[in-house]
C-alpha atoms as a PDB file:
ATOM      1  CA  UNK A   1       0.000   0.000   0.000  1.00  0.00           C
ATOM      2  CA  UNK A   2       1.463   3.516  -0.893  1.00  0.00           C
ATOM      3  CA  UNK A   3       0.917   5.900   1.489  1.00  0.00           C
ATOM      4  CA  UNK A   4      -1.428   9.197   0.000  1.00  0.00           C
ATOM      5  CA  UNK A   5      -0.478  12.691   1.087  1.00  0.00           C
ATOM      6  CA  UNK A   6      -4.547  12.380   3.179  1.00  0.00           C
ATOM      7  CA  UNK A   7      -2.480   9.462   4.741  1.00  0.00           C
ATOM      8  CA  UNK A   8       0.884  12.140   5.924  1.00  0.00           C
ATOM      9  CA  UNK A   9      -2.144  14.759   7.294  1.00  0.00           C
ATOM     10  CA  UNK A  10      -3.829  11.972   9.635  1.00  0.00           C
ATOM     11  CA  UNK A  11      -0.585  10.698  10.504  1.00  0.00           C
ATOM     12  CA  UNK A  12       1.046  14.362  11.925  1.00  0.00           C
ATOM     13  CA  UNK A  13      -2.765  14.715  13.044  1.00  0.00           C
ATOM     14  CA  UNK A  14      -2.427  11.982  15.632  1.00  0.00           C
ATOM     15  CA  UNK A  15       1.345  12.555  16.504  1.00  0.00           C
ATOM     16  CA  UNK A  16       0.570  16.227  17.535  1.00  0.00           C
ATOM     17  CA  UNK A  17      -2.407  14.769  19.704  1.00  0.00           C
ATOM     18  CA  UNK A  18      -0.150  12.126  21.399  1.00  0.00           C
ATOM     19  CA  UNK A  19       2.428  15.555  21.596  1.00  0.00           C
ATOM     20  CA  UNK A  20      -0.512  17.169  23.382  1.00  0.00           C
ATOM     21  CA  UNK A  21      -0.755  14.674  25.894  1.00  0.00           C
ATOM     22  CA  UNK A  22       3.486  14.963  26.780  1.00  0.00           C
ATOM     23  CA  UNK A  23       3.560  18.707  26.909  1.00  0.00           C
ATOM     24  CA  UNK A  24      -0.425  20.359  27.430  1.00  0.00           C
ATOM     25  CA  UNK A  25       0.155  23.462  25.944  1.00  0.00           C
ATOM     26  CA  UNK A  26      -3.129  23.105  23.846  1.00  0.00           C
ATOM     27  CA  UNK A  27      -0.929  24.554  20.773  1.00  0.00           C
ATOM     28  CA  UNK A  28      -0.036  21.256  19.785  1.00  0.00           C
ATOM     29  CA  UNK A  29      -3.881  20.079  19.858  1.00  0.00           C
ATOM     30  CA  UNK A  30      -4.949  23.183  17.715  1.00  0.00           C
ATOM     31  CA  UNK A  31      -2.295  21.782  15.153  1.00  0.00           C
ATOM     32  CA  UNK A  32      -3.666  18.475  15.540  1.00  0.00           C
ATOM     33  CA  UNK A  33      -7.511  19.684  15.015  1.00  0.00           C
ATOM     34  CA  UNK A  34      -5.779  21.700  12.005  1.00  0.00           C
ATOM     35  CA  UNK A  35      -3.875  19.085  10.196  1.00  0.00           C
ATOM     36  CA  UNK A  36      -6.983  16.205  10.883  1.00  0.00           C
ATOM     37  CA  UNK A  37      -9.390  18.776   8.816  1.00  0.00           C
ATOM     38  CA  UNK A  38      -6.967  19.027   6.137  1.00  0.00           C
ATOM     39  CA  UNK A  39      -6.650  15.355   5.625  1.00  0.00           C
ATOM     40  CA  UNK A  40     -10.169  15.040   5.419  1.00  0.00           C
ATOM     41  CA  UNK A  41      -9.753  17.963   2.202  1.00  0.00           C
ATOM     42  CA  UNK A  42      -6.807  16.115   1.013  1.00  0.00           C
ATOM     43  CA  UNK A  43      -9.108  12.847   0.816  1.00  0.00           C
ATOM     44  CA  UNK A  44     -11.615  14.557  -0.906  1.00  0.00           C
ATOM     45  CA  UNK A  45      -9.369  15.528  -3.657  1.00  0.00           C
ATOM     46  CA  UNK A  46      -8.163  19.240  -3.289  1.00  0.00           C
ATOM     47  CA  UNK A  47      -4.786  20.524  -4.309  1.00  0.00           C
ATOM     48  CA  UNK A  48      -1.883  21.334  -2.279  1.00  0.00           C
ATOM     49  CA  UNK A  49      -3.002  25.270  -2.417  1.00  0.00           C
ATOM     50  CA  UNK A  50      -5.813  24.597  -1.235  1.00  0.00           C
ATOM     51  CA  UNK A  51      -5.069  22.135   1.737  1.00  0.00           C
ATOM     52  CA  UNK A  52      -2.787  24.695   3.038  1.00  0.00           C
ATOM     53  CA  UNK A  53      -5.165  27.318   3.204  1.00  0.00           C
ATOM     54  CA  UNK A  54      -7.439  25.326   4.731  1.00  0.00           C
ATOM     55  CA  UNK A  55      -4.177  24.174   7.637  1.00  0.00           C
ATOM     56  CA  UNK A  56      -3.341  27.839   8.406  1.00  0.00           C
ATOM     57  CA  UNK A  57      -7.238  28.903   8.206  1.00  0.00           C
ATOM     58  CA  UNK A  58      -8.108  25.862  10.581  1.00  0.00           C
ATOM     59  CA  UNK A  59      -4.819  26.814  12.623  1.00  0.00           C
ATOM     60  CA  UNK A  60      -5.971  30.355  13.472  1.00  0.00           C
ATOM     61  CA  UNK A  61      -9.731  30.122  13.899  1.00  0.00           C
ATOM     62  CA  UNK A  62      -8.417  26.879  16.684  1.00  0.00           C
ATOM     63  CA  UNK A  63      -5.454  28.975  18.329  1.00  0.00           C
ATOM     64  CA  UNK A  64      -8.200  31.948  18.361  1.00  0.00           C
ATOM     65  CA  UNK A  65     -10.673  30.048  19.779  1.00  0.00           C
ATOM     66  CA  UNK A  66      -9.381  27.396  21.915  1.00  0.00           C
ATOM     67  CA  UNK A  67      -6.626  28.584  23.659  1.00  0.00           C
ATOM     68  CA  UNK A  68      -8.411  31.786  25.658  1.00  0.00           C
ATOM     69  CA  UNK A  69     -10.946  29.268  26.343  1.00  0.00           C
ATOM     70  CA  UNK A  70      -9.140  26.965  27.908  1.00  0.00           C
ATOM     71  CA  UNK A  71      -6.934  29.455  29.484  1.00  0.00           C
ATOM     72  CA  UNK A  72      -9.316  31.060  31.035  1.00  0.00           C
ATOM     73  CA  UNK A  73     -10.764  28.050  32.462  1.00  0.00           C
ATOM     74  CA  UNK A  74      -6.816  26.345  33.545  1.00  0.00           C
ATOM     75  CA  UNK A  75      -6.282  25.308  37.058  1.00  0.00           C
ATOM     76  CA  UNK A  76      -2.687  26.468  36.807  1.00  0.00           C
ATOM     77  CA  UNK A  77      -4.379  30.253  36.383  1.00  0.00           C
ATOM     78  CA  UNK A  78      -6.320  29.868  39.259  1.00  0.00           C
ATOM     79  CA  UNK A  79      -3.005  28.662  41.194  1.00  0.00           C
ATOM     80  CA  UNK A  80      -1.088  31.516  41.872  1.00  0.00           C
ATOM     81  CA  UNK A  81       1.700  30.797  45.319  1.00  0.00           C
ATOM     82  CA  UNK A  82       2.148  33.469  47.242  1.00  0.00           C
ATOM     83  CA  UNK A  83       5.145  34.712  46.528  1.00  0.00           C
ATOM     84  CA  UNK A  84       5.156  38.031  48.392  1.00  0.00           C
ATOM     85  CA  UNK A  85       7.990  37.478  51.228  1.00  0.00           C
ATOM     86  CA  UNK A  86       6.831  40.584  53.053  1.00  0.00           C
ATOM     87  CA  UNK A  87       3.920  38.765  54.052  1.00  0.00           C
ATOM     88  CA  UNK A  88       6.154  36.438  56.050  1.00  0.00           C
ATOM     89  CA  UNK A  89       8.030  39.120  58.383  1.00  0.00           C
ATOM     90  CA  UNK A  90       6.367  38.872  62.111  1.00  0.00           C
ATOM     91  CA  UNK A  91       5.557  34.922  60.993  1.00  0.00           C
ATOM     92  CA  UNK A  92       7.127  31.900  63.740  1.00  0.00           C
ATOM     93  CA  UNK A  93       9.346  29.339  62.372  1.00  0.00           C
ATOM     94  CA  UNK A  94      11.678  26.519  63.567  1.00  0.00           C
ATOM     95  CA  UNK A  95      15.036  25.870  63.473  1.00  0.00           C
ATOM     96  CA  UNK A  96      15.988  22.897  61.564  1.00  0.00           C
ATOM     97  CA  UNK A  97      20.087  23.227  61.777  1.00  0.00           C
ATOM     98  CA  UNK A  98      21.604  25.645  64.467  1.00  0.00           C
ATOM     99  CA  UNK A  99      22.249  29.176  63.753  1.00  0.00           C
ATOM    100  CA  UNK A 100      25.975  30.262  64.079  1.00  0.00           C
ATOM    101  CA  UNK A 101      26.664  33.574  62.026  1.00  0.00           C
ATOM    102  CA  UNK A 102      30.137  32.543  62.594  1.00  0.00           C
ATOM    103  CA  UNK A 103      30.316  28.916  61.279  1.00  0.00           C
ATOM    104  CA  UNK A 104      28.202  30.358  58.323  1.00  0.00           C
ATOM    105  CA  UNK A 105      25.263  27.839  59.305  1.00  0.00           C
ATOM    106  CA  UNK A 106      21.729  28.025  59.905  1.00  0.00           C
ATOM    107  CA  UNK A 107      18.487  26.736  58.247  1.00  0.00           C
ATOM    108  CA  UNK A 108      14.784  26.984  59.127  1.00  0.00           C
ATOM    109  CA  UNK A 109      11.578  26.162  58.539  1.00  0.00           C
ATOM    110  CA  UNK A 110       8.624  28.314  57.277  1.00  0.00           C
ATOM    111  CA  UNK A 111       5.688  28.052  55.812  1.00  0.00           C
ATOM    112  CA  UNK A 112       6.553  24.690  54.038  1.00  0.00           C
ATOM    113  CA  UNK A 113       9.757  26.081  53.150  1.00  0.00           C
ATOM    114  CA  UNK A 114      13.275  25.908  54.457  1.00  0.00           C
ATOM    115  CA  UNK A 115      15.525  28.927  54.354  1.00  0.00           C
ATOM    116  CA  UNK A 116      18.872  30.183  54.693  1.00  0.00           C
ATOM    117  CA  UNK A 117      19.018  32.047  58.077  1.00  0.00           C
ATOM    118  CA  UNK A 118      20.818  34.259  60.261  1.00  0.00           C
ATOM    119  CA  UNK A 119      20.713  36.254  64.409  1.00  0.00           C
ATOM    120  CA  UNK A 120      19.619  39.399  64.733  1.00  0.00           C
ATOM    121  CA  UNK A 121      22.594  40.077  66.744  1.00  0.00           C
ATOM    122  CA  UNK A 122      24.856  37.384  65.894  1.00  0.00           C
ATOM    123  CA  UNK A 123      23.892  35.435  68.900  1.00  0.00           C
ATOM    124  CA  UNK A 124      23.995  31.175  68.559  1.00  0.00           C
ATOM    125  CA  UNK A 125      20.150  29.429  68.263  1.00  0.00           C
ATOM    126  CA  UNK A 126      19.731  25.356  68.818  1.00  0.00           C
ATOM    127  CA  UNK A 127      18.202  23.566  66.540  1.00  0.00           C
ATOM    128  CA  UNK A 128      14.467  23.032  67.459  1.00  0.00           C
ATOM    129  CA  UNK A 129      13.906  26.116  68.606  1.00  0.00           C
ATOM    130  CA  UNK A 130      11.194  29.119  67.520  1.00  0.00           C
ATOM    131  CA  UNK A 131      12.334  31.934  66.030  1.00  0.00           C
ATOM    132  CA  UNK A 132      10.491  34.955  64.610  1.00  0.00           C
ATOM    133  CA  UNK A 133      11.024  36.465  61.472  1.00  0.00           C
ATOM    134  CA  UNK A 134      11.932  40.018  61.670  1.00  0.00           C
ATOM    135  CA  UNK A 135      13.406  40.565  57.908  1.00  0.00           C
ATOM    136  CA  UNK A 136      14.228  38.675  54.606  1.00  0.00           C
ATOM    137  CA  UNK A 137      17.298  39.825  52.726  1.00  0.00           C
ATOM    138  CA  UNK A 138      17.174  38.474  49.371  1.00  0.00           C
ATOM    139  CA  UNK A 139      16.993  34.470  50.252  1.00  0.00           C
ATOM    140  CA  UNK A 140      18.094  34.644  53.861  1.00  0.00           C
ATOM    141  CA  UNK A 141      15.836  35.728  56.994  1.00  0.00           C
ATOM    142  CA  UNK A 142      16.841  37.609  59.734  1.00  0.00           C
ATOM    143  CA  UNK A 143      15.576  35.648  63.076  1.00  0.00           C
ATOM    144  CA  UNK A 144      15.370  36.528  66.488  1.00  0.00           C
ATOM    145  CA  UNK A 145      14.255  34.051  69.587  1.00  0.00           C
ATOM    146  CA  UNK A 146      10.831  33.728  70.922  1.00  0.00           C
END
């Protein structure tokens, strides 16, 4: 069997679908939709010509379409971490390795997160303990004892 250029459209048809299901961009599914209507002209006997204006007409009216659509309607949207550090200034955390400004050590824990952290004044904090955040400079916090 020799393979017809309706054949080559189906065939890129379902590889961008099986594309779609790897990456979820919904580009790669408007491509898909695109190249699956222009096999279906190709089978019906059009020209080249026109089975590329009917690719890059199907292309647009599907990116157009679809993708503010689903956009709009995306859970990853809707999710949107707070990423607004001044929030956590006045927050408690623990201590999950000691803090010595002098050994250059010191981690802790807050909200979910662990951090770089130093003393207010320099002093030494055991592990386990609760601090309070009193500033955040760049990716280290500035901790005092509670």
């Amino acid at each position: 069997m020799e393979l017809e250029l309706w054949h080559i459209w189906l065939l890129l048809a379902v590889g961008l679908f099986v594309i779609e299901i790897f990456i979820s961009n919904f580009v790669s599914v408007c491509y898909g939709i695109a190249s699956l209507m222009t096999g279906i002209v190709s089978y019906l006997g059009f020209l080249i010509p026109e089975q590329l204006l009917v690719l890059i007409t199907c292309s647009v009216i599907c990116l157009l379409l679809l993708k503010p659509y689903i956009t709009k309607h995306s859970i990853s949207k809707r999710y949107q971490p707070n990423n607004d550090h001044k929030n956590l200034i006045g927050k408690e955390a623990i201590v999950m390795e000691e803090i010595n400004d002098r050994k250059k050590t010191g981690r802790v824990v807050l909200s979910g997160s662990t951090w770089k952290a130093k003393s207010q004044f320099g002093e030494i904090i055991a592990k386990d303990s609760f601090v309070k955040v009193l500033n955040i400079d760049y990716s280290v916090i500035i901790v005092k004892t509670i």
